[in-house]
C-alpha atoms as a PDB file:
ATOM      1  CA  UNK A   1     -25.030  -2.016  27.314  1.00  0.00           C
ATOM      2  CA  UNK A   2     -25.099   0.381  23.973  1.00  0.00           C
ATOM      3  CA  UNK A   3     -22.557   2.235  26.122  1.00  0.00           C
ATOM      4  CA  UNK A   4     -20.040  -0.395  26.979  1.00  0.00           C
ATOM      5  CA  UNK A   5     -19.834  -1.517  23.109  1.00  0.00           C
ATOM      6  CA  UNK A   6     -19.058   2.345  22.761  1.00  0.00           C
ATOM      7  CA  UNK A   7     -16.446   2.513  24.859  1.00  0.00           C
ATOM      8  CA  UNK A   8     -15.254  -1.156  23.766  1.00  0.00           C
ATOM      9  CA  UNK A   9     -15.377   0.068  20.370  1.00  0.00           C
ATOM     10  CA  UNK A  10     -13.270   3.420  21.022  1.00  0.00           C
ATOM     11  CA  UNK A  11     -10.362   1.645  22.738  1.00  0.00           C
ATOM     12  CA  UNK A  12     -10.662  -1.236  20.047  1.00  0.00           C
ATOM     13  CA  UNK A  13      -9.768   1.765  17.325  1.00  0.00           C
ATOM     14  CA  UNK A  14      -7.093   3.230  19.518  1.00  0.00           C
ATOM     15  CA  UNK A  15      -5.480  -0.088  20.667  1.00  0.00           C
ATOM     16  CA  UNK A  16      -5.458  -1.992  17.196  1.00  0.00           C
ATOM     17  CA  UNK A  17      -3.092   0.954  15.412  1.00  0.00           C
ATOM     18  CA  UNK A  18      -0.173  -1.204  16.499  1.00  0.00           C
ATOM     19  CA  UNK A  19      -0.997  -3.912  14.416  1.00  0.00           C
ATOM     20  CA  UNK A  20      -1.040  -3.001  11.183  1.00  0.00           C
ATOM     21  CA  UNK A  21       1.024  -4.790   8.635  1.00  0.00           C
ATOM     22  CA  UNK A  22       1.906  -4.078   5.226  1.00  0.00           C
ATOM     23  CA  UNK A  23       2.233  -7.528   2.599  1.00  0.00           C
ATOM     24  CA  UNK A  24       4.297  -7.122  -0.751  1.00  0.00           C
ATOM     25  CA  UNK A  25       3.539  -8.423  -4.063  1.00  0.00           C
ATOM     26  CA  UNK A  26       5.073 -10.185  -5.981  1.00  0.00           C
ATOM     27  CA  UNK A  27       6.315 -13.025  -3.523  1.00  0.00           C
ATOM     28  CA  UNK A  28       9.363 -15.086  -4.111  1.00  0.00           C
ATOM     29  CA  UNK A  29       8.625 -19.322  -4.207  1.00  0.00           C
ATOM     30  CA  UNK A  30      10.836 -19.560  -1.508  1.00  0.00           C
ATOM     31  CA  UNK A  31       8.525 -18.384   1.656  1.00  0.00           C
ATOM     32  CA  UNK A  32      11.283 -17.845   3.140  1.00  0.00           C
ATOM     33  CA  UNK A  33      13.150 -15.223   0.844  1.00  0.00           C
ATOM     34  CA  UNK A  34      12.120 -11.552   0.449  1.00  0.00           C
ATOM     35  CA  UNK A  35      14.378 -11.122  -3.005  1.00  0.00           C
ATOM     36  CA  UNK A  36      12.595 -10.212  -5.725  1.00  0.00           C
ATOM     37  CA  UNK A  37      15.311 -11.386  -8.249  1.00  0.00           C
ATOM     38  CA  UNK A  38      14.615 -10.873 -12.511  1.00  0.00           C
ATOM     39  CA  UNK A  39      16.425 -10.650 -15.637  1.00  0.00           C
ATOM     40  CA  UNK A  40      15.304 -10.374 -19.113  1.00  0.00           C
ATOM     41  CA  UNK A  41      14.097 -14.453 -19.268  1.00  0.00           C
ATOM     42  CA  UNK A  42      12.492 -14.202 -16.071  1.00  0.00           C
ATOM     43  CA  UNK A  43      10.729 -11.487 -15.869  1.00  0.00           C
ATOM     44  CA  UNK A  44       7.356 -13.018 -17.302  1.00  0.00           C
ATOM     45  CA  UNK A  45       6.669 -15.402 -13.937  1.00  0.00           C
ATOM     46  CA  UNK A  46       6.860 -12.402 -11.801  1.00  0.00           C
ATOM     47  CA  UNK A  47       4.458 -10.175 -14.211  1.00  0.00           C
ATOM     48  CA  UNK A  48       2.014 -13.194 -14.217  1.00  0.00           C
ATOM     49  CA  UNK A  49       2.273 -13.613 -10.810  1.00  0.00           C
ATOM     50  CA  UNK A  50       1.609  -9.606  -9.913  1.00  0.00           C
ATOM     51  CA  UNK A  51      -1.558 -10.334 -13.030  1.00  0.00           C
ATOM     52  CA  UNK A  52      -2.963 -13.695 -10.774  1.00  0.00           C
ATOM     53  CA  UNK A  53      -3.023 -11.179  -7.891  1.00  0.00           C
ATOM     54  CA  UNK A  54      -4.993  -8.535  -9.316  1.00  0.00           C
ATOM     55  CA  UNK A  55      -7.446 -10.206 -11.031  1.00  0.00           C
ATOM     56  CA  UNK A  56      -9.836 -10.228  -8.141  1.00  0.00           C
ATOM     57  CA  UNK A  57      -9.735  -6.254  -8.135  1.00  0.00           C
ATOM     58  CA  UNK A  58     -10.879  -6.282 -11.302  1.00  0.00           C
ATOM     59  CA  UNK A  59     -13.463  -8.786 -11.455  1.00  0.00           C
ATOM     60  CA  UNK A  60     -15.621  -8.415  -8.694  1.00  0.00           C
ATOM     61  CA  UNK A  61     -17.538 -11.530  -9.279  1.00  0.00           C
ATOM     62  CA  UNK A  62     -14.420 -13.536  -7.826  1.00  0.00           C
ATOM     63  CA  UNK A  63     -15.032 -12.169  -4.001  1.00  0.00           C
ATOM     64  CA  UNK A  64     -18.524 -13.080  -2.820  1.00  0.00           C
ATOM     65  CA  UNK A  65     -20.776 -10.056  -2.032  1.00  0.00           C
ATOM     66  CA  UNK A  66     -18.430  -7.976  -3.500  1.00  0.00           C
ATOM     67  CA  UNK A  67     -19.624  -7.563  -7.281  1.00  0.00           C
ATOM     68  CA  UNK A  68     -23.854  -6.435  -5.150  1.00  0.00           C
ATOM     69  CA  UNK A  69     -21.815  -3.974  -2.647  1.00  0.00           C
ATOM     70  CA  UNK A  70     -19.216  -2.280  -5.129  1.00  0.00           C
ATOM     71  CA  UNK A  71     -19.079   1.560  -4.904  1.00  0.00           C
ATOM     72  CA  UNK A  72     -17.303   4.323  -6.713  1.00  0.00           C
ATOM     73  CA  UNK A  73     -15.730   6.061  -3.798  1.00  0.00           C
ATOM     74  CA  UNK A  74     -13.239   8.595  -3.159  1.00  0.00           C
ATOM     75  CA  UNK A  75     -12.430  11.939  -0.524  1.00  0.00           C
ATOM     76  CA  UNK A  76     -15.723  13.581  -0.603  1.00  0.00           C
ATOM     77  CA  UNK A  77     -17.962  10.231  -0.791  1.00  0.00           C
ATOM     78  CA  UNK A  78     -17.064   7.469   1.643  1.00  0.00           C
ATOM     79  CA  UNK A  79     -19.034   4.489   1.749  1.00  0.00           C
ATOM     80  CA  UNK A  80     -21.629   3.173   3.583  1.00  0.00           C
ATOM     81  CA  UNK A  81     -21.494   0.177   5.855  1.00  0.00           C
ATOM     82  CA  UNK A  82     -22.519  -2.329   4.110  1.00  0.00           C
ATOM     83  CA  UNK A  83     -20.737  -1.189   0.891  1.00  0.00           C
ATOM     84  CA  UNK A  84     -17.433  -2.078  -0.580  1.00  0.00           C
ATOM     85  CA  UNK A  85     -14.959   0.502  -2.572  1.00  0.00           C
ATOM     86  CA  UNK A  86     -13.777  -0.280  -6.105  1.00  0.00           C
ATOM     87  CA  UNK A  87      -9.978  -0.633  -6.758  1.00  0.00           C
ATOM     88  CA  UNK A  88      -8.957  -0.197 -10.239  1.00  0.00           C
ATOM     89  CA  UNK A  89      -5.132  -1.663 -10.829  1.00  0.00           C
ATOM     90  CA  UNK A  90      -5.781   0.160 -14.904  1.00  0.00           C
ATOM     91  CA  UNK A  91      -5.351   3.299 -12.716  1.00  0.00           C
ATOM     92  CA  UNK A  92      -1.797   2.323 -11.565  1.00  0.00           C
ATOM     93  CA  UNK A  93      -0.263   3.213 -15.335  1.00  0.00           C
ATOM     94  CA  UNK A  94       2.576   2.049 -16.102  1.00  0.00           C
ATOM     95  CA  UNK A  95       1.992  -1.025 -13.663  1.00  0.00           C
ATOM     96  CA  UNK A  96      -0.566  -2.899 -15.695  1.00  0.00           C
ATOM     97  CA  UNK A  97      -0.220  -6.227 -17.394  1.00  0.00           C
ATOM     98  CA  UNK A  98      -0.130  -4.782 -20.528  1.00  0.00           C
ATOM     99  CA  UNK A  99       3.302  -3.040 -19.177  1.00  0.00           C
ATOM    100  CA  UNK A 100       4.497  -6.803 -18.173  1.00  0.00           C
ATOM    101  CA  UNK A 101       4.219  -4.069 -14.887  1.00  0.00           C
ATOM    102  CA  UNK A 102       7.912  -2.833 -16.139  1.00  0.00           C
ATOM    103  CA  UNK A 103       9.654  -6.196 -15.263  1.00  0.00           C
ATOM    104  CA  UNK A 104      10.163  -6.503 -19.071  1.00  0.00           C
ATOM    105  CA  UNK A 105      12.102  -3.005 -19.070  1.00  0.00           C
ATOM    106  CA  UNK A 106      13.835  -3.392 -16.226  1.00  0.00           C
ATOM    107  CA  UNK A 107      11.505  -0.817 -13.983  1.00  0.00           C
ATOM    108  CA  UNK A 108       9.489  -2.974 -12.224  1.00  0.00           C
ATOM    109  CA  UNK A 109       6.554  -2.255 -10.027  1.00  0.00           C
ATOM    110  CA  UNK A 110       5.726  -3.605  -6.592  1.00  0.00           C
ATOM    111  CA  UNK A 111       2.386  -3.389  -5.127  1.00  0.00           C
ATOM    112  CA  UNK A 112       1.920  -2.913  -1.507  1.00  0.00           C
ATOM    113  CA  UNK A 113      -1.162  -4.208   0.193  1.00  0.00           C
ATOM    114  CA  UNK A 114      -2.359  -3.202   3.723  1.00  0.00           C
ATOM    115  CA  UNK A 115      -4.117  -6.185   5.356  1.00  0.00           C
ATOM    116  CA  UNK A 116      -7.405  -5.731   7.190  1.00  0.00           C
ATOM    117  CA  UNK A 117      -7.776  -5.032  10.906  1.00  0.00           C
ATOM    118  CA  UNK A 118     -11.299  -5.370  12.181  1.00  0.00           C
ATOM    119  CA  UNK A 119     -12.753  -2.550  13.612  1.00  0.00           C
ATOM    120  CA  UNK A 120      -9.358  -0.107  13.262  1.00  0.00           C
ATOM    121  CA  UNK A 121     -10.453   3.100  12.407  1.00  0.00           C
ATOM    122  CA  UNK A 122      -7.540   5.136  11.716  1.00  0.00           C
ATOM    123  CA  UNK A 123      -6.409   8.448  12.700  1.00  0.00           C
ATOM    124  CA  UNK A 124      -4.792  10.960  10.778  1.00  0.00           C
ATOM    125  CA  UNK A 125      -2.048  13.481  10.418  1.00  0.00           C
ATOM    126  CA  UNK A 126      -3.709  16.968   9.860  1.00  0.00           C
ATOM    127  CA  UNK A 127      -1.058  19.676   9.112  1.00  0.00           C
ATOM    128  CA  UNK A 128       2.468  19.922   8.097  1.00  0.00           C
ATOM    129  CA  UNK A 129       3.291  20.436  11.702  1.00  0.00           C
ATOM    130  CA  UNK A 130       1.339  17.467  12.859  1.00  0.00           C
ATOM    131  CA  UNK A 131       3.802  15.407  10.414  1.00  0.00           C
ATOM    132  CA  UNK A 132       6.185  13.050  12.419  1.00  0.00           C
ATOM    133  CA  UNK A 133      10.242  14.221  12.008  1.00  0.00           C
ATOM    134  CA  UNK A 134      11.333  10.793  10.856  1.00  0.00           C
ATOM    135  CA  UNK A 135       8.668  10.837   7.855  1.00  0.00           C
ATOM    136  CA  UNK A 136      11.083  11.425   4.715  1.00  0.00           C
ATOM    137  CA  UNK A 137      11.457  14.752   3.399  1.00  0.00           C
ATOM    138  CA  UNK A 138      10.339  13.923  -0.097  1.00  0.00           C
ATOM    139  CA  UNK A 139       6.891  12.366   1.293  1.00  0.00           C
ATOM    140  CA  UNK A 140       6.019  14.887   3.236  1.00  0.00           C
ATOM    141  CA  UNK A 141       6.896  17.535   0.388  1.00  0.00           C
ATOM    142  CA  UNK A 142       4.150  15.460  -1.471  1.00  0.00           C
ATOM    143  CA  UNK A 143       1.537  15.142   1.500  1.00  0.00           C
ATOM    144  CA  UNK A 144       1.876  19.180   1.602  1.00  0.00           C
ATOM    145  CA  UNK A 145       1.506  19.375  -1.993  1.00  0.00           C
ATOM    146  CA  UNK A 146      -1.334  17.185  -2.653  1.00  0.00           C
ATOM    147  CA  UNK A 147      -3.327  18.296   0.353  1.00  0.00           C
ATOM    148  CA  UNK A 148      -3.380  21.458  -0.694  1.00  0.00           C
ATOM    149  CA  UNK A 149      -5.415  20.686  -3.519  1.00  0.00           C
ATOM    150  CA  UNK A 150      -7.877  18.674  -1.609  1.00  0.00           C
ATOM    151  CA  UNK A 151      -7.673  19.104   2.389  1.00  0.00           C
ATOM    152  CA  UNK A 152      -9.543  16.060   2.562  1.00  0.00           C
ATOM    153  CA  UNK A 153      -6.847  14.281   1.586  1.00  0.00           C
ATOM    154  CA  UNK A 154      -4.997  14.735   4.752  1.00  0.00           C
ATOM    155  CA  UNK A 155      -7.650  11.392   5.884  1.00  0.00           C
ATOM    156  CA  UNK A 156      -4.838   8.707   4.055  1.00  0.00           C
ATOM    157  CA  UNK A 157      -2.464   6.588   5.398  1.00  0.00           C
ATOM    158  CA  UNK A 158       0.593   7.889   3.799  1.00  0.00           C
ATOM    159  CA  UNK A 159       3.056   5.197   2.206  1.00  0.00           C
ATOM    160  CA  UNK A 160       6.698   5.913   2.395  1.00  0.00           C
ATOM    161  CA  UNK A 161       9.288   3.685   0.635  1.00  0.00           C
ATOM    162  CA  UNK A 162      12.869   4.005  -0.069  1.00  0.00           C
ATOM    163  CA  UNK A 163      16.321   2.092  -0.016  1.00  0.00           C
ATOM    164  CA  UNK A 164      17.112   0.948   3.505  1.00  0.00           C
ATOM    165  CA  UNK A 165      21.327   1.975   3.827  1.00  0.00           C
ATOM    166  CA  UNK A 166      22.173   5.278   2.044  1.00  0.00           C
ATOM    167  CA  UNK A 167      23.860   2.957  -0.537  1.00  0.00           C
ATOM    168  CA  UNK A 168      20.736   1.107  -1.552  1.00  0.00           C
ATOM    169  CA  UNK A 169      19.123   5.171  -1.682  1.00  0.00           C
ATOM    170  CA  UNK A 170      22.101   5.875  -4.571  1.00  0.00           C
ATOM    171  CA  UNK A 171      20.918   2.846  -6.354  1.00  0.00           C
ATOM    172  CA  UNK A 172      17.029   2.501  -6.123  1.00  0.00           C
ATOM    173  CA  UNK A 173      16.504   5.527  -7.936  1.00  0.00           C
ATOM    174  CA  UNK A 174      13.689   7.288  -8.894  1.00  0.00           C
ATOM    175  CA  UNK A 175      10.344   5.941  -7.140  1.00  0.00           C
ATOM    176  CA  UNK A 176       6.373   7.006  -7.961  1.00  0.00           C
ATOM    177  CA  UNK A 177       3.919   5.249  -5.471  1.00  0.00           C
ATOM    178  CA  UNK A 178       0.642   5.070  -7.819  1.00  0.00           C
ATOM    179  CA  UNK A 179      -2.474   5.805  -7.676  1.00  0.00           C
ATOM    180  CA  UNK A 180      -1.091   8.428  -5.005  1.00  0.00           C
ATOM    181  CA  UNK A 181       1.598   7.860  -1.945  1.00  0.00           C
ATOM    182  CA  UNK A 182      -1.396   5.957   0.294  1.00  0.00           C
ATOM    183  CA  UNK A 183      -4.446   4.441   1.248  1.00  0.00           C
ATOM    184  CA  UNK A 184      -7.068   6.744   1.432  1.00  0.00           C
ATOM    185  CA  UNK A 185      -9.182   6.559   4.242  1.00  0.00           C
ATOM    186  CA  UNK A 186     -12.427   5.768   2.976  1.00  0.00           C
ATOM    187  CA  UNK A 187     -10.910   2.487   3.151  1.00  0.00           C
ATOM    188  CA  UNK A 188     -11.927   1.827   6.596  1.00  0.00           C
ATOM    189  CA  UNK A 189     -13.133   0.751   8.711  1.00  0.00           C
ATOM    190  CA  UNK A 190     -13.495  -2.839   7.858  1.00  0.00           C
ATOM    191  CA  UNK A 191     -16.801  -4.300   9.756  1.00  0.00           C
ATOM    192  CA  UNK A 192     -16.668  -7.666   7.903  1.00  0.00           C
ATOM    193  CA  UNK A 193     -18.508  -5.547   4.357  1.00  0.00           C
ATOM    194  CA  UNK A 194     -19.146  -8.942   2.503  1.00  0.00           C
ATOM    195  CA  UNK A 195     -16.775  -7.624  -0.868  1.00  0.00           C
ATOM    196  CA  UNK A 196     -13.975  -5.944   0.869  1.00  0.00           C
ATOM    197  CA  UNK A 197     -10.617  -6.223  -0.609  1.00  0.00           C
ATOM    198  CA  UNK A 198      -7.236  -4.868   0.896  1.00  0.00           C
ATOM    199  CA  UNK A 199      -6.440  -1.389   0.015  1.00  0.00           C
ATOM    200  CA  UNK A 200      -3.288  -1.751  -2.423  1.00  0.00           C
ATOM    201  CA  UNK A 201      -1.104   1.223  -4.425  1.00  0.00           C
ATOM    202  CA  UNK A 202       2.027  -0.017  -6.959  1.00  0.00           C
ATOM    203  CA  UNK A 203       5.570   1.527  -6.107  1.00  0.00           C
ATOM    204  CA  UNK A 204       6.970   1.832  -9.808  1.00  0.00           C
ATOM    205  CA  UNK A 205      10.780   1.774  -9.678  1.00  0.00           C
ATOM    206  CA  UNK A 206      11.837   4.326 -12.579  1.00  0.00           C
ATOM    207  CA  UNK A 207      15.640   3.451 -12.773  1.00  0.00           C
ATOM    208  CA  UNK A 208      16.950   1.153 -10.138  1.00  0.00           C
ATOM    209  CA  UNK A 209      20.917  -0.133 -10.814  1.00  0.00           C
ATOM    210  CA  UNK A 210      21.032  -3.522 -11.812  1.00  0.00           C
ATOM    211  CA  UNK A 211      23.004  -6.357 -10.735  1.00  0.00           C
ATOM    212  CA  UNK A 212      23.355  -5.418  -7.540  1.00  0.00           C
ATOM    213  CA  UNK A 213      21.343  -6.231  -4.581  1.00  0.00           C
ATOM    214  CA  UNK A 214      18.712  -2.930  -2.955  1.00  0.00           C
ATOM    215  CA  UNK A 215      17.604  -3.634   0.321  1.00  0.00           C
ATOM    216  CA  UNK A 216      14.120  -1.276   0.606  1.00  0.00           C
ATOM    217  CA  UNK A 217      11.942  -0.510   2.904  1.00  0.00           C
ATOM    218  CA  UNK A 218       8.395   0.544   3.173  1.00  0.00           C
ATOM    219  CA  UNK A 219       6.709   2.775   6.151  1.00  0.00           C
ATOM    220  CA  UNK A 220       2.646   3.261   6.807  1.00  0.00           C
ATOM    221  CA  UNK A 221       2.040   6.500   8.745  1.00  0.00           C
ATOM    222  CA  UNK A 222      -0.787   7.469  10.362  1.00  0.00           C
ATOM    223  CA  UNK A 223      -1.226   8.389  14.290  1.00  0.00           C
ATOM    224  CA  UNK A 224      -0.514   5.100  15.758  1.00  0.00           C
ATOM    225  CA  UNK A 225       0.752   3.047  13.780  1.00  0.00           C
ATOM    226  CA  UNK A 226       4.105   1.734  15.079  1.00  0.00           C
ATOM    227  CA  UNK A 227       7.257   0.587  12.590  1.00  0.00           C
ATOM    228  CA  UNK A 228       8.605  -2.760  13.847  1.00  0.00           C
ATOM    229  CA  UNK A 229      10.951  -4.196  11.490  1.00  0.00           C
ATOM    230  CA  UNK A 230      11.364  -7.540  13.386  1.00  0.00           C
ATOM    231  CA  UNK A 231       7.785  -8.793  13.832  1.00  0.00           C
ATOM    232  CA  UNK A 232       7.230  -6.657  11.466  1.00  0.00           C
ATOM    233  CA  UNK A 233       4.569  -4.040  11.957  1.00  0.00           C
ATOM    234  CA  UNK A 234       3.934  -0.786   9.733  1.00  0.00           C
ATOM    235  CA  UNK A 235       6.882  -2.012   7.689  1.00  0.00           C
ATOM    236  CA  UNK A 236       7.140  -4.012   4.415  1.00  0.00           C
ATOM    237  CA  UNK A 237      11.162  -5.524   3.902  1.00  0.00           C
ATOM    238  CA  UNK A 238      12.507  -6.805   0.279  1.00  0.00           C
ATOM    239  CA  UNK A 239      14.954  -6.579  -1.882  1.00  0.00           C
ATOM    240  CA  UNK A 240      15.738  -6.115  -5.749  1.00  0.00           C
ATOM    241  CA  UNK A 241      17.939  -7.424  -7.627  1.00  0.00           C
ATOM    242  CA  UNK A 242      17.610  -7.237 -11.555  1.00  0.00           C
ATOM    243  CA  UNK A 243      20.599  -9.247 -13.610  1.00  0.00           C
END
């Protein structure tokens, strides 16, 4: 019996890469509508909005079981399974409420969640070669960068996210993907760990054009994971527009 849940288990991991989805923050009223559309007397609803979202990150005694399970974690100390690991949105300077999260300025910052599969266990890219040839240049410049500081770091699911036409790449500008361009894989799996929250990072726009409409798009990679714009899978879809 042990051994059947074992295999179960296995093709469980390897089966469920294909449905991981990616959910972006802030979200327009209309549930219909993608648009993430500001100007200088508007800005504040979306800044609250992104503020209502985190505050569950930061106080743990919001989520039940999380505030008794919370642990610092990161590459070299991954939880155990009953535990839960912190997520601190003060890391993701400049997208804090105290920044308005840029929407005030006019460089504002999206935050990208990855929803919760049960039982995925993800696997992992593990060398520069190993690095699919439709990742973007710029992201895999950074994975090779960052990972050889830490090789542990190669355990992430990487985060990609740029304009979706090469027009809307002229006009999104400069991007920075904070804490760092992922979700690090002490993350998962998720077992049902009374606490857990969604992994999340903030994609900080630096200079995007106004008053024009940037279609953008944002990739998960990891081995396995599939990008499926129309269902969608391993993708995130929205647009900018700032008056």
């Amino acid at each position: 019996m042990k051994h059947l849940l074992a295999v179960l288990f296995c093709f469980l991991q390897h089966s469920l890469g294909d449905q991981i989805t990616l959910k972006v923050h802030p979200l327009s009223e209309d549930s219909k509508s993608t648009l993430i559309w500001f100007n200088s007397s508007t800005y504040d609803r979306w800044a609250q909005q992104l503020d209502n979202f985190l505050e569950v990150y930061r106080n743990p005694t919001l989520t039940d079981g999380r505030e008794e399970n919370l642990v610092t974690c990161n590459y070299n100390k991954y939880p155990s399974t009953d535990s839960v690991c912190n997520i601190r949105p003060e890391e993701m300077k400049p997208c804090t409420a105290s920044n308005f999260f840029g929407y005030k300025s006019g460089t504002p910052c999206v935050f990208i969640e990855l929803e919760k599969v049960l039982g995925w266990k993800p696997k992992y890219f593990s060398s520069g070669k190993s690095l699919p040839k439709t990742m973007p240049k710029n992201l895999k410049e950074k994975i090779l960068e960052t990972t050889e500081v830490n090789l542990k770091m190669w355990e992430t699911i990487w985060l990609s996210c740029d304009g979706e036409t090469p027009a809307d790449k002229e006009m999104i500008g400069p991007i920075q993907i904070l804490p760092q361009p992922g979700f690090p894989g002490y993350f998962f799996p998720y077992i049902g760990q009374p606490g857990y929250l969604n992994p999340v990072v903030a994609v900080h726009f630096e200079r995007p054009l106004g008053g024009l409409v940037i279609n953008i798009v944002c990739k998960a990679w990891a081995p396995g994971i599939i990008h499926d714009m129309n269902k969608p899978l391993g993708v995130a879809r929205f647009e900018l527009l700032i008056d």
